[in-house]
C-alpha atoms as a PDB file:
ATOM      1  CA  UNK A   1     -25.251  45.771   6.886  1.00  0.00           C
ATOM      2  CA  UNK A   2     -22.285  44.945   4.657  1.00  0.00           C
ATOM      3  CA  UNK A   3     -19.959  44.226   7.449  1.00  0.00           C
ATOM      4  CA  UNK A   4     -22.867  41.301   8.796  1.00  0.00           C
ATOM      5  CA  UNK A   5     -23.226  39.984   5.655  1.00  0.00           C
ATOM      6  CA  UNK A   6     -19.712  39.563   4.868  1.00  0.00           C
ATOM      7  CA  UNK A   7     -19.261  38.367   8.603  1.00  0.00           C
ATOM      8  CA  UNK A   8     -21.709  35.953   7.757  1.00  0.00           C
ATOM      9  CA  UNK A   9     -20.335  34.978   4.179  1.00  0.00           C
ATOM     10  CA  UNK A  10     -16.695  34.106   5.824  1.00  0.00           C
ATOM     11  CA  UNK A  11     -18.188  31.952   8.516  1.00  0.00           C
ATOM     12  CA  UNK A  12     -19.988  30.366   6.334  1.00  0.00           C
ATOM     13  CA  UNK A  13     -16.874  29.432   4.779  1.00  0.00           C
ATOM     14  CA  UNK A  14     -15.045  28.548   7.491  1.00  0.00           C
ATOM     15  CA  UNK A  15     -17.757  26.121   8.469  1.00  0.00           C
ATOM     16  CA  UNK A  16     -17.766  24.122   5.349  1.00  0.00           C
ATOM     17  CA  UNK A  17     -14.275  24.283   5.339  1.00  0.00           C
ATOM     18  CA  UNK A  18     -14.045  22.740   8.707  1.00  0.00           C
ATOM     19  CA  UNK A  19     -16.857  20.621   8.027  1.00  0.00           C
ATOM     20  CA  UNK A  20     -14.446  19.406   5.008  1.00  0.00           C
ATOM     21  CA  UNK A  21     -11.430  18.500   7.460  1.00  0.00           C
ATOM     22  CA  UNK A  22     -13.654  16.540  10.150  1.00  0.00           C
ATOM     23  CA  UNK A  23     -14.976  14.356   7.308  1.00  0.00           C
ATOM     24  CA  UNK A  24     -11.433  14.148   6.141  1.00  0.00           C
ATOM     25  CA  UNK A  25      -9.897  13.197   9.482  1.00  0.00           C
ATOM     26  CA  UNK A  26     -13.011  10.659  10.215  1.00  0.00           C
ATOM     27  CA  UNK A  27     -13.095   8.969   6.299  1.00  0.00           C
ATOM     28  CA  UNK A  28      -9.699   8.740   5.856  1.00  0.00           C
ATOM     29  CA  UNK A  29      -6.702   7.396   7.423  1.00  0.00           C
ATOM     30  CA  UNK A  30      -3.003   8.047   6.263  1.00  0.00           C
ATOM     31  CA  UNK A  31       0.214   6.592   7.724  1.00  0.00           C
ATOM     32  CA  UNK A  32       2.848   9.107   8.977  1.00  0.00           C
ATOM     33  CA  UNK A  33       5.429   7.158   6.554  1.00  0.00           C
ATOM     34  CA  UNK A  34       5.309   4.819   3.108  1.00  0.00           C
ATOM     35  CA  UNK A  35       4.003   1.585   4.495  1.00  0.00           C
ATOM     36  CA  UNK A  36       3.161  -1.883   2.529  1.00  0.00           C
ATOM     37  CA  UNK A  37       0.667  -4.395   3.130  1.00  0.00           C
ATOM     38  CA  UNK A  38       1.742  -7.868   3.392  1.00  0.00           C
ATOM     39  CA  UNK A  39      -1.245 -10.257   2.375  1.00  0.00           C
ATOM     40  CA  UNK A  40      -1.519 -14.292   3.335  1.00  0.00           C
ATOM     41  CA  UNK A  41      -1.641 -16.513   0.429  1.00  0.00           C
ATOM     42  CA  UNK A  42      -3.453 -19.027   2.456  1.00  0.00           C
ATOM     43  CA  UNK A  43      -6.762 -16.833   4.413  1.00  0.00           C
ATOM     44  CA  UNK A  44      -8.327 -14.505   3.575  1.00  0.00           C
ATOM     45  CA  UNK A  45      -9.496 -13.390   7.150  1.00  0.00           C
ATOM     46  CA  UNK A  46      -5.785 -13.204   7.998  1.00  0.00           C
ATOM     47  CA  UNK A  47      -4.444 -10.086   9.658  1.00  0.00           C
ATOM     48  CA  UNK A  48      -2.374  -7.784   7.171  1.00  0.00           C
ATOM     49  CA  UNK A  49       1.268  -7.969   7.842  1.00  0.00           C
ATOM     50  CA  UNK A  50       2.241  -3.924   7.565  1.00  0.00           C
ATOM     51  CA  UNK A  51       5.954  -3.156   6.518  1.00  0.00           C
ATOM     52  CA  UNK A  52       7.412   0.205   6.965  1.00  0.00           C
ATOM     53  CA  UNK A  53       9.331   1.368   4.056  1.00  0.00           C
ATOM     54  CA  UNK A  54      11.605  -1.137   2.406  1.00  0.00           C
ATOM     55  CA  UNK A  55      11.728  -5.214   3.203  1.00  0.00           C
ATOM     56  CA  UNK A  56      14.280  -8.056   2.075  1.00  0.00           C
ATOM     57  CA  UNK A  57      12.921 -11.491   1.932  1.00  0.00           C
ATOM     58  CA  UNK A  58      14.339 -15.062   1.305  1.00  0.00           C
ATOM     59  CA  UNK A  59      15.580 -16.089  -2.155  1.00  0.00           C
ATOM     60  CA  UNK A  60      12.714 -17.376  -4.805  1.00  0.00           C
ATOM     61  CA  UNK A  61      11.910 -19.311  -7.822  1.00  0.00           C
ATOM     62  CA  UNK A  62      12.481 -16.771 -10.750  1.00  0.00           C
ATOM     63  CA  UNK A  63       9.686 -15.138 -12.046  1.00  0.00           C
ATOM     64  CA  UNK A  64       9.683 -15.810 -15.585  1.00  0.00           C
ATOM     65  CA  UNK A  65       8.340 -19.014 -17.023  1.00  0.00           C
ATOM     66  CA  UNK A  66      11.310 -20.360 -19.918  1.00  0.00           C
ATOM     67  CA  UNK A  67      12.442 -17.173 -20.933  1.00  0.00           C
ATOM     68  CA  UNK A  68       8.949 -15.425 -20.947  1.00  0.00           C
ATOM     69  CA  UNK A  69       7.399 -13.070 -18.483  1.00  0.00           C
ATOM     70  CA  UNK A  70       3.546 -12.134 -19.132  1.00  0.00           C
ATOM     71  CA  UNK A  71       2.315  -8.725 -17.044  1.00  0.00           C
ATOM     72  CA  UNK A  72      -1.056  -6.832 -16.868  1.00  0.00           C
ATOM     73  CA  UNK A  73      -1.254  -3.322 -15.861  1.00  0.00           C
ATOM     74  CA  UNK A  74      -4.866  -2.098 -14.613  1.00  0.00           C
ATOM     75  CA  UNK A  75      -6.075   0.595 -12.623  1.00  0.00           C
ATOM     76  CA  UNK A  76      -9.270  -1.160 -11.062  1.00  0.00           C
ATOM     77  CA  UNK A  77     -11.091   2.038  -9.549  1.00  0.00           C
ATOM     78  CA  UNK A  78     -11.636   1.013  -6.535  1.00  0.00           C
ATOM     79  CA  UNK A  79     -13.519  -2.602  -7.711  1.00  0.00           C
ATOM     80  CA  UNK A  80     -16.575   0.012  -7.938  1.00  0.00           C
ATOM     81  CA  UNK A  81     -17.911  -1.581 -11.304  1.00  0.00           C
ATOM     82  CA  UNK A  82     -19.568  -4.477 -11.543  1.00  0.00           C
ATOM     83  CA  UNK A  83     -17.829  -7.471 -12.971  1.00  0.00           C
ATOM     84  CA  UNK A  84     -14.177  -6.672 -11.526  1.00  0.00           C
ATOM     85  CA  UNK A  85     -13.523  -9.695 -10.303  1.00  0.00           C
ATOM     86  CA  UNK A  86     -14.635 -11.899 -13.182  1.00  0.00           C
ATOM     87  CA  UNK A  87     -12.557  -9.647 -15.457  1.00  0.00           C
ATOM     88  CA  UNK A  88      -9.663  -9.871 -12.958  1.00  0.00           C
ATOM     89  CA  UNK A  89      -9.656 -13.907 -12.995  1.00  0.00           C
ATOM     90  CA  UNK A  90      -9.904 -13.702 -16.892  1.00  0.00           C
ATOM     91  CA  UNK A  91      -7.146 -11.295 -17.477  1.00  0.00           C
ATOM     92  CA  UNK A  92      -5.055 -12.459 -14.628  1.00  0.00           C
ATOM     93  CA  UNK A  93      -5.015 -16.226 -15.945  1.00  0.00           C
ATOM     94  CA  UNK A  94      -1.175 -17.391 -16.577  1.00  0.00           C
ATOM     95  CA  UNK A  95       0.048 -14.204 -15.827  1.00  0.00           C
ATOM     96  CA  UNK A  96       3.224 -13.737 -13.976  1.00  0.00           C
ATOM     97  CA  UNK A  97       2.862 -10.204 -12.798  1.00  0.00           C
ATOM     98  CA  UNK A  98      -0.134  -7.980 -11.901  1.00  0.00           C
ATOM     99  CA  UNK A  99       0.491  -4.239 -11.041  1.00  0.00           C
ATOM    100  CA  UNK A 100      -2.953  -2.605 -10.297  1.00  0.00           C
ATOM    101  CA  UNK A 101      -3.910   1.134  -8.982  1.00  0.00           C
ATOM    102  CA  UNK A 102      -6.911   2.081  -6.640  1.00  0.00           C
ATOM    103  CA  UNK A 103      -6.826  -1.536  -5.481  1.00  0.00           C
ATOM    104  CA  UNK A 104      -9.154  -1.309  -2.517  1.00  0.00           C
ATOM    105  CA  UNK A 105      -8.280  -4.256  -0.139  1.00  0.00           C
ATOM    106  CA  UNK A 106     -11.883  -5.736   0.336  1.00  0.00           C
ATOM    107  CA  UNK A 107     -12.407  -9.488   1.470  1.00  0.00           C
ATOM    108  CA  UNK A 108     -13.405  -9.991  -1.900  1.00  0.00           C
ATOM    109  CA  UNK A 109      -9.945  -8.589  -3.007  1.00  0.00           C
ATOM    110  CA  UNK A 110      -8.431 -10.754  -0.690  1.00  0.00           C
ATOM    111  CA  UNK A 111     -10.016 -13.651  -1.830  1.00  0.00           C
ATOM    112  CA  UNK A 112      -9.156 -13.398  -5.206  1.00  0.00           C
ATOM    113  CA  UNK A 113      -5.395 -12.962  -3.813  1.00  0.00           C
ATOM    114  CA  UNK A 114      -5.498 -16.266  -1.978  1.00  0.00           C
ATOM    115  CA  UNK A 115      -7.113 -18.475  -4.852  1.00  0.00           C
ATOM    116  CA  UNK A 116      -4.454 -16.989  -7.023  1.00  0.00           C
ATOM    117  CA  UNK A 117      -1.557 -18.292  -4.857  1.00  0.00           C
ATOM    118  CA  UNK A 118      -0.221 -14.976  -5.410  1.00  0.00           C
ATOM    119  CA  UNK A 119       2.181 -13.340  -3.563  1.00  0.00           C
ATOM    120  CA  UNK A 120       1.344  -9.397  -3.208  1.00  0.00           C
ATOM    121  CA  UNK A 121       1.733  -6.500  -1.422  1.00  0.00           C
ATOM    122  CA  UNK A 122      -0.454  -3.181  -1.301  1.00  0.00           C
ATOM    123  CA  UNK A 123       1.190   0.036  -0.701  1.00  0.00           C
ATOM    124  CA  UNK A 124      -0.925   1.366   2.551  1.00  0.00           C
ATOM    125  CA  UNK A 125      -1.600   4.907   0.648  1.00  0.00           C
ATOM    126  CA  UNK A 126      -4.712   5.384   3.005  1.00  0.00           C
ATOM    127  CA  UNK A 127      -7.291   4.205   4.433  1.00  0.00           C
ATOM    128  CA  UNK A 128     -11.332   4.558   3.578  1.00  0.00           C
ATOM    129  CA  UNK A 129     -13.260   3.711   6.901  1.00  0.00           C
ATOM    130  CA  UNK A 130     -10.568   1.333   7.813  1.00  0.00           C
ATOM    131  CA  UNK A 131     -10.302  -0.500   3.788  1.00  0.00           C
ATOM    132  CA  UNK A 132      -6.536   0.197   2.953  1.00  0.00           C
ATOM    133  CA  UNK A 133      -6.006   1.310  -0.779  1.00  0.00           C
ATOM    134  CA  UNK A 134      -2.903   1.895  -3.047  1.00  0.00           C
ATOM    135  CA  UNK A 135      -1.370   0.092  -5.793  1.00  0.00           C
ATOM    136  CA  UNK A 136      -0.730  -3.457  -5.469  1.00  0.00           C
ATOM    137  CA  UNK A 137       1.741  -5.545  -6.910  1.00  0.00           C
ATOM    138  CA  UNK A 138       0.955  -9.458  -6.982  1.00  0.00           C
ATOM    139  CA  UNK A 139       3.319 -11.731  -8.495  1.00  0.00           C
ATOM    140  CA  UNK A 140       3.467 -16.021  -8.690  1.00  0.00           C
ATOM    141  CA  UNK A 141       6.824 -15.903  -6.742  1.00  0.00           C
ATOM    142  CA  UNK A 142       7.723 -13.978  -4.051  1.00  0.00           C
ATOM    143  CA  UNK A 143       9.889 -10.702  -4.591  1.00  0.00           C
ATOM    144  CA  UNK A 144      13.314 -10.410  -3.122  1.00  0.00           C
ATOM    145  CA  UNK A 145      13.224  -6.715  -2.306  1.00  0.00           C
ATOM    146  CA  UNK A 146       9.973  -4.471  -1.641  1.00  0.00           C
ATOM    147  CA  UNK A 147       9.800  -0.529  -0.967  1.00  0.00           C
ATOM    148  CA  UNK A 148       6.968   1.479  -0.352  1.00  0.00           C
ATOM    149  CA  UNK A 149       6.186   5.271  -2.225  1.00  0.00           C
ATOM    150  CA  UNK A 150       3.952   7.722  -1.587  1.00  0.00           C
ATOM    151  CA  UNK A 151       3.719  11.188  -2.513  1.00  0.00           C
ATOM    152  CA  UNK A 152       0.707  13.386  -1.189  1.00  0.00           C
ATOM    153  CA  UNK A 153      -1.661  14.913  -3.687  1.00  0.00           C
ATOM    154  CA  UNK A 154      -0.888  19.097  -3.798  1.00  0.00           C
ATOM    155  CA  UNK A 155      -4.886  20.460  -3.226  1.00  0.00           C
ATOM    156  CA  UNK A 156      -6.555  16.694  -2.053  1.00  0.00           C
ATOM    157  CA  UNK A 157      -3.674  16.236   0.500  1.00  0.00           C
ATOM    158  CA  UNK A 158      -4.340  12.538  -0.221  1.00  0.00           C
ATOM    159  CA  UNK A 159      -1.401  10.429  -1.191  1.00  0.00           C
ATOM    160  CA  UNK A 160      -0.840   8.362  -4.521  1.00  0.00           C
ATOM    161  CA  UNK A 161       1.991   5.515  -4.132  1.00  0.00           C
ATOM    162  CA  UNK A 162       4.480   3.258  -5.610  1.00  0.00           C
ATOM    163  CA  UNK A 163       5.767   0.125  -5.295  1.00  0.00           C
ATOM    164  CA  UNK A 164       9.724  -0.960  -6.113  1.00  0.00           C
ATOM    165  CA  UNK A 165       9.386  -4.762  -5.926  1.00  0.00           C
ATOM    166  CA  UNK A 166      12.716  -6.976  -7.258  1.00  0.00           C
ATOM    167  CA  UNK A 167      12.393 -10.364  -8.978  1.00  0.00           C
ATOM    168  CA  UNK A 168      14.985 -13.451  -9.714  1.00  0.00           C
ATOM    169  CA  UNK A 169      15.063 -14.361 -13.095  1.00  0.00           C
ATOM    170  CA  UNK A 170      15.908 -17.707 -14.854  1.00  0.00           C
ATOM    171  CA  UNK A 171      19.048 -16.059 -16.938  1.00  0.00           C
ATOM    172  CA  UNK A 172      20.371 -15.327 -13.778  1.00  0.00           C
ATOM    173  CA  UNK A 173      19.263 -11.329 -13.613  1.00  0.00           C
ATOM    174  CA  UNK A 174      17.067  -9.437 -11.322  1.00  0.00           C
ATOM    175  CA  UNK A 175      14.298  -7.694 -12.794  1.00  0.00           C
ATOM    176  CA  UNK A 176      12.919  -4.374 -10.686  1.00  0.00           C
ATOM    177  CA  UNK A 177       9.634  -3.441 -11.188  1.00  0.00           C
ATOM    178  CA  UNK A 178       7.556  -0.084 -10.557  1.00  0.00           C
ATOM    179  CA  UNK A 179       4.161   0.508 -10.033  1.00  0.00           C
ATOM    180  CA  UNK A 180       2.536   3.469 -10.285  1.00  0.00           C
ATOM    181  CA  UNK A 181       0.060   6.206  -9.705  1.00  0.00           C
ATOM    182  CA  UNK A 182       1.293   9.358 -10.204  1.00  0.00           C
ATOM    183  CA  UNK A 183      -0.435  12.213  -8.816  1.00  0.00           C
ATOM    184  CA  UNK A 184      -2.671  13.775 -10.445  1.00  0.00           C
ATOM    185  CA  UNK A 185      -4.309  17.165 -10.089  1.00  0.00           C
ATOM    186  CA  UNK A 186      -1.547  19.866  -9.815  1.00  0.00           C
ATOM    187  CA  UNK A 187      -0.516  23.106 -11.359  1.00  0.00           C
ATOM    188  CA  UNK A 188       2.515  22.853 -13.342  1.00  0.00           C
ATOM    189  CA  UNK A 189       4.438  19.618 -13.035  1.00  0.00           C
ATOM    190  CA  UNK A 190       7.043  20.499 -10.345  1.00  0.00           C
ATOM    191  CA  UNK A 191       5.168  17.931  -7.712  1.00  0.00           C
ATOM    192  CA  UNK A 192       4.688  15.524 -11.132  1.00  0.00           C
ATOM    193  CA  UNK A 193       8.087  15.640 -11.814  1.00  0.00           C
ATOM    194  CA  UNK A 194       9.210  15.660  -8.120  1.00  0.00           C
ATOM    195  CA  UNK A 195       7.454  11.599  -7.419  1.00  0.00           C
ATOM    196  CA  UNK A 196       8.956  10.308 -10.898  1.00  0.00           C
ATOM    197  CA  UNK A 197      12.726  11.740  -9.990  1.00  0.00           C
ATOM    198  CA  UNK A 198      12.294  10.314  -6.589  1.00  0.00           C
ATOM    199  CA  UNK A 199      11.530   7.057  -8.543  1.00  0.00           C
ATOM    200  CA  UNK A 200      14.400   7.345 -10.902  1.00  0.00           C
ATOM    201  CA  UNK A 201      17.187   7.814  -7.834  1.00  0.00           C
ATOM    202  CA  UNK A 202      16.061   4.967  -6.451  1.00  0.00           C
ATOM    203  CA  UNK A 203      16.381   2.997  -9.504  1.00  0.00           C
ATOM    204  CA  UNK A 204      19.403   4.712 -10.504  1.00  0.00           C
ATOM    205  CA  UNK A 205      21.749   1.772  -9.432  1.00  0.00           C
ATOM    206  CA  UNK A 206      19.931  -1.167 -11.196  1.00  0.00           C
ATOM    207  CA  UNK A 207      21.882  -1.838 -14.141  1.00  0.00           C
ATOM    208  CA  UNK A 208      19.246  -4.818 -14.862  1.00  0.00           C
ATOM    209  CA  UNK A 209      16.211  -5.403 -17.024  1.00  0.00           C
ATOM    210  CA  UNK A 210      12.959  -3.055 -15.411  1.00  0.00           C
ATOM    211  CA  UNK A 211       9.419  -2.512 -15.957  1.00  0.00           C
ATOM    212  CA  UNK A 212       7.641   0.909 -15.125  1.00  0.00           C
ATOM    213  CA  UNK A 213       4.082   0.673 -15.476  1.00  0.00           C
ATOM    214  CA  UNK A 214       0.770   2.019 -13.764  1.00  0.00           C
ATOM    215  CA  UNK A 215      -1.472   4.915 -14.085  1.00  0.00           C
ATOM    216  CA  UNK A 216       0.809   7.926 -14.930  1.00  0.00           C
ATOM    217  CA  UNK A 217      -1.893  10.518 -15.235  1.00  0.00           C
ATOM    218  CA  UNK A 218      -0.551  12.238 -18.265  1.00  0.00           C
ATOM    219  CA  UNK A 219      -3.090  14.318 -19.377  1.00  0.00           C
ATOM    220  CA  UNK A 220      -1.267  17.144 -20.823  1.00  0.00           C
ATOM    221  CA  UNK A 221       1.775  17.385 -22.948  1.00  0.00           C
ATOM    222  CA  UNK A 222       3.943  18.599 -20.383  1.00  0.00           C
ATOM    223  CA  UNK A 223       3.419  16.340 -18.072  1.00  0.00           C
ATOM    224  CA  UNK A 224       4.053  13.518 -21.218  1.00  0.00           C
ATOM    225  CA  UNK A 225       7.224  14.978 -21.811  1.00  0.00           C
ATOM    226  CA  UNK A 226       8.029  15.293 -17.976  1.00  0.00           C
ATOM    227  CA  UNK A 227       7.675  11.441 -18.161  1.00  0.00           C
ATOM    228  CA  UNK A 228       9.369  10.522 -21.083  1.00  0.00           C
ATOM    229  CA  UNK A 229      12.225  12.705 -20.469  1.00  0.00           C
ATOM    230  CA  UNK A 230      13.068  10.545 -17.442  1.00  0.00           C
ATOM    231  CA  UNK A 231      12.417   7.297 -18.226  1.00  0.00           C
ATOM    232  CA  UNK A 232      14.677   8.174 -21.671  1.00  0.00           C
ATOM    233  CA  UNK A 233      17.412   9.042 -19.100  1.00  0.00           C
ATOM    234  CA  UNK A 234      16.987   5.320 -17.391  1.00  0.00           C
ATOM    235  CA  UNK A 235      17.315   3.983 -21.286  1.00  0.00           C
ATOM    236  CA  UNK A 236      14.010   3.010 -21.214  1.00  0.00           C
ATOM    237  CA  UNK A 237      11.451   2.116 -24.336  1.00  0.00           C
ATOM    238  CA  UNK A 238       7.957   2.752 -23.920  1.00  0.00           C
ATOM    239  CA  UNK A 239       5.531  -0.599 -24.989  1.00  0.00           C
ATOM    240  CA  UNK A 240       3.287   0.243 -27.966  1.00  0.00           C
ATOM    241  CA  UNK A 241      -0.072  -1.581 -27.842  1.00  0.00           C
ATOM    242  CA  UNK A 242      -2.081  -3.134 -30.458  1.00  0.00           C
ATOM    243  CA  UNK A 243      -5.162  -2.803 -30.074  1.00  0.00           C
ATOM    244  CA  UNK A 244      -4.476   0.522 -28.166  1.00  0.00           C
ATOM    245  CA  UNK A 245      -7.444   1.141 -26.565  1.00  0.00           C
ATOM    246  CA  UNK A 246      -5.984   2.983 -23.309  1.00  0.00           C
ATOM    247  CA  UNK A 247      -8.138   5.255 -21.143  1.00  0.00           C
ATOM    248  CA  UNK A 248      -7.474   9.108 -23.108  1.00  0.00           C
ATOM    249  CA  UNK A 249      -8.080  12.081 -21.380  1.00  0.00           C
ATOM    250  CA  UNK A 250     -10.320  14.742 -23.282  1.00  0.00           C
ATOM    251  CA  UNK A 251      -6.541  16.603 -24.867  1.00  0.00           C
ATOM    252  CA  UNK A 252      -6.728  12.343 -26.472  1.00  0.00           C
ATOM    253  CA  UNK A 253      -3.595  11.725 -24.179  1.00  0.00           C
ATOM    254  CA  UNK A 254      -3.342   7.862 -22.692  1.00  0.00           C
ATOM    255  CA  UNK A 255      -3.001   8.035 -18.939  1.00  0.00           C
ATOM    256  CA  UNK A 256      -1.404   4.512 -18.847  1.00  0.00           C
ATOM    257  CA  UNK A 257       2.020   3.100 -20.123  1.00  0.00           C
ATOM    258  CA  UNK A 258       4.271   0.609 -19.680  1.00  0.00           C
ATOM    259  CA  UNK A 259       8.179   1.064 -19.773  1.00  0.00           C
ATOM    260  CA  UNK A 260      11.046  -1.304 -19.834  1.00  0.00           C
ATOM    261  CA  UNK A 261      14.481  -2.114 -20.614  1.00  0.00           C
ATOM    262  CA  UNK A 262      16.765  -5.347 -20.931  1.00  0.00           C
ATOM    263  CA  UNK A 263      14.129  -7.188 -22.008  1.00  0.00           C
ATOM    264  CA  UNK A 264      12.598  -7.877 -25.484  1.00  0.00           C
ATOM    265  CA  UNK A 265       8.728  -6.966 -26.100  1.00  0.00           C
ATOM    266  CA  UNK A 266       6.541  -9.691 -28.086  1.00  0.00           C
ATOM    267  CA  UNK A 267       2.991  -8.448 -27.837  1.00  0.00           C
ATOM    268  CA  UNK A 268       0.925  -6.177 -26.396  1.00  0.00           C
ATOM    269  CA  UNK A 269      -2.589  -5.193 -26.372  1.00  0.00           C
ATOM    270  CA  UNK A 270      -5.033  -2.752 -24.456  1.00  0.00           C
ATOM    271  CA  UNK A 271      -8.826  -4.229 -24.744  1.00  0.00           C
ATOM    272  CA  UNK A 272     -12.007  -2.646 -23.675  1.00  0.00           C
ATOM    273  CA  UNK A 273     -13.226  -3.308 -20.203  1.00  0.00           C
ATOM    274  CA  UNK A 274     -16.311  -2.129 -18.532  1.00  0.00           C
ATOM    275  CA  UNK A 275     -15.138  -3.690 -15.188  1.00  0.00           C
ATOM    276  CA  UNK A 276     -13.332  -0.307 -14.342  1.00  0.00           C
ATOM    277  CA  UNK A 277     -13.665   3.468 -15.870  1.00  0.00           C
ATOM    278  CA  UNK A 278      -9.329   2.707 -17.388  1.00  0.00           C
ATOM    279  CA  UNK A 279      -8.866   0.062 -19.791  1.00  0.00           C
ATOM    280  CA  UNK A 280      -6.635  -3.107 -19.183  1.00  0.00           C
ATOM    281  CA  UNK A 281      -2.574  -3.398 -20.560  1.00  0.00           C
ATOM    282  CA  UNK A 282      -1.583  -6.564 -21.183  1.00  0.00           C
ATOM    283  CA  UNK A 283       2.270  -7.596 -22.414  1.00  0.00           C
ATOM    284  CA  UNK A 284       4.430 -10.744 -23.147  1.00  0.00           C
ATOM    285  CA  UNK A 285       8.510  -9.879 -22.733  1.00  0.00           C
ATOM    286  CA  UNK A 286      10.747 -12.307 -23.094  1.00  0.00           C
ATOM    287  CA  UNK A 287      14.493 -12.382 -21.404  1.00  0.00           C
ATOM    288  CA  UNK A 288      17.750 -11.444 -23.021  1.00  0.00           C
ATOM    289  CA  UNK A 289      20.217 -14.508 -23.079  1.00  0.00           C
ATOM    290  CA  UNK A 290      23.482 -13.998 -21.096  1.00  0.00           C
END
């Protein structure tokens, strides 16, 4: 009697877990390599333009406008809460750069992207019944250098990503910009530390001004330390908001920064939002004279 209930507990088991991996393989889709989405500035029924890994394009305007360079950070969840995209036109308005996590590309998405004459591109992490997601990167000039990052999740074998984008700037410089979402649910921070070193060689030989910024997932102290010990080694300051009011994790820990270097900060401010369950960044730099 043992011996059938046990046989009956494991195939039990096995049958959710297989149950699991169909719905897996049917919901979700995810690229054999780092891939970016190229979006149209001009349709928004246009076909995405996929890039494999990393993409050079033509020489642009610089990015800045006189010296200053304004950037919002925002991990939209998906654009599951109502008023998103009202809070996305608001915040967005005469900003250079916008780095966003869980950006799900929906037409509405798309819409905003093309009204917005901005030039973006989504890092193809996967895809939700055919709706690519990842971070996104949208910018009023076009970058001169993209590369797509992904690193997959330990237990939810789901990847986060990155994006490495490069900018012209009007003092002559190149700015390269990061954005992130860092994986989150692991034990330790071997894999955590693994994606931000991965990072760090790549940016290893810009010896311009940069910006780091996204959803780190820092909920513990060890992975804030993991973070900050390598951004410290890319002599890199961390932007200090006021008002500060950053998604916390229940340890009271900020899941969201912003880094930079060769550039000076002027403001900054994180303001409540109930357009998404993580609070907007919002900063003004301005450019080092050369």
């Amino acid at each position: 009697m043992f011996m059938k209930k046990k046989t009956i507990v494991l195939s039990g088991i096995a049958f959710v877990v297989t149950a699991a991996l169909v719905a897996k393989a049917i919901i979700f889709t995810v690229p054999k390599s780092p891939e970016f989405i190229e979006l149209s500035q001009t349709q928004v029924s246009a076909q995405p333009t996929y890039q494999s890994g990393c993409e050079t394009f033509p020489a642009s305007a610089p990015l800045d406008r006189n010296g200053e360079l304004s950037v919002l950070v925002w991990n939209i969840y998906k654009q599951q809460n109502e008023g998103w995209k009202r809070a996305l036109i608001e915040l967005s308005d005469k900003t250079d750069l916008v780095l966003l996590q869980e950006a799900s590309l929906t037409p509405e998405l798309k819409e905003f992207v093309v009204n917005k004459r901005y030039s973006a591109e989504l890092v193809r992490a996967f895809d939700v019944f055919d709706t690519s997601a990842g971070v996104l990167s949208l910018a009023k000039e076009q970058a001169l250098r993209v590369c797509a990052h992904t690193a997959v999740e330990p237990w939810l074998r789901l990847p986060k990503s990155a994006l490495l984008s490069e900018y012209p700037l009007s003092n002559g410089q190149e700015l390269m910009v990061i954005n992130i979402h860092a994986i989150n649910f692991t034990i330790g921070t071997e894999d955590y530390q693994q994606q931000i070193a991965s990072l760090s060689k790549e940016v290893s030989r810009h010896s311009g001004p940069m910006i780091i910024a996204g959803d780190f997932n820092t909920w513990s102290e060890a992975r804030l330390a993991t973070l900050r010990k390598q951004v410290e080694e890319l002599d890199m300051k961390e932007v200090i908001f006021s008002p500060d009011e950053r998604m916390r994790f229940m340890t009271g820990l900020a899941l969201d920064h912003i880094f930079y270097r060769g550039l000076d900060i002027k403001e900054a401010r994180s303001i409540k939002s109930h357009a998404s369950d993580h609070n907007p960044l919002q900063a003004i730099f301005s450019l080092k004279k050369q």
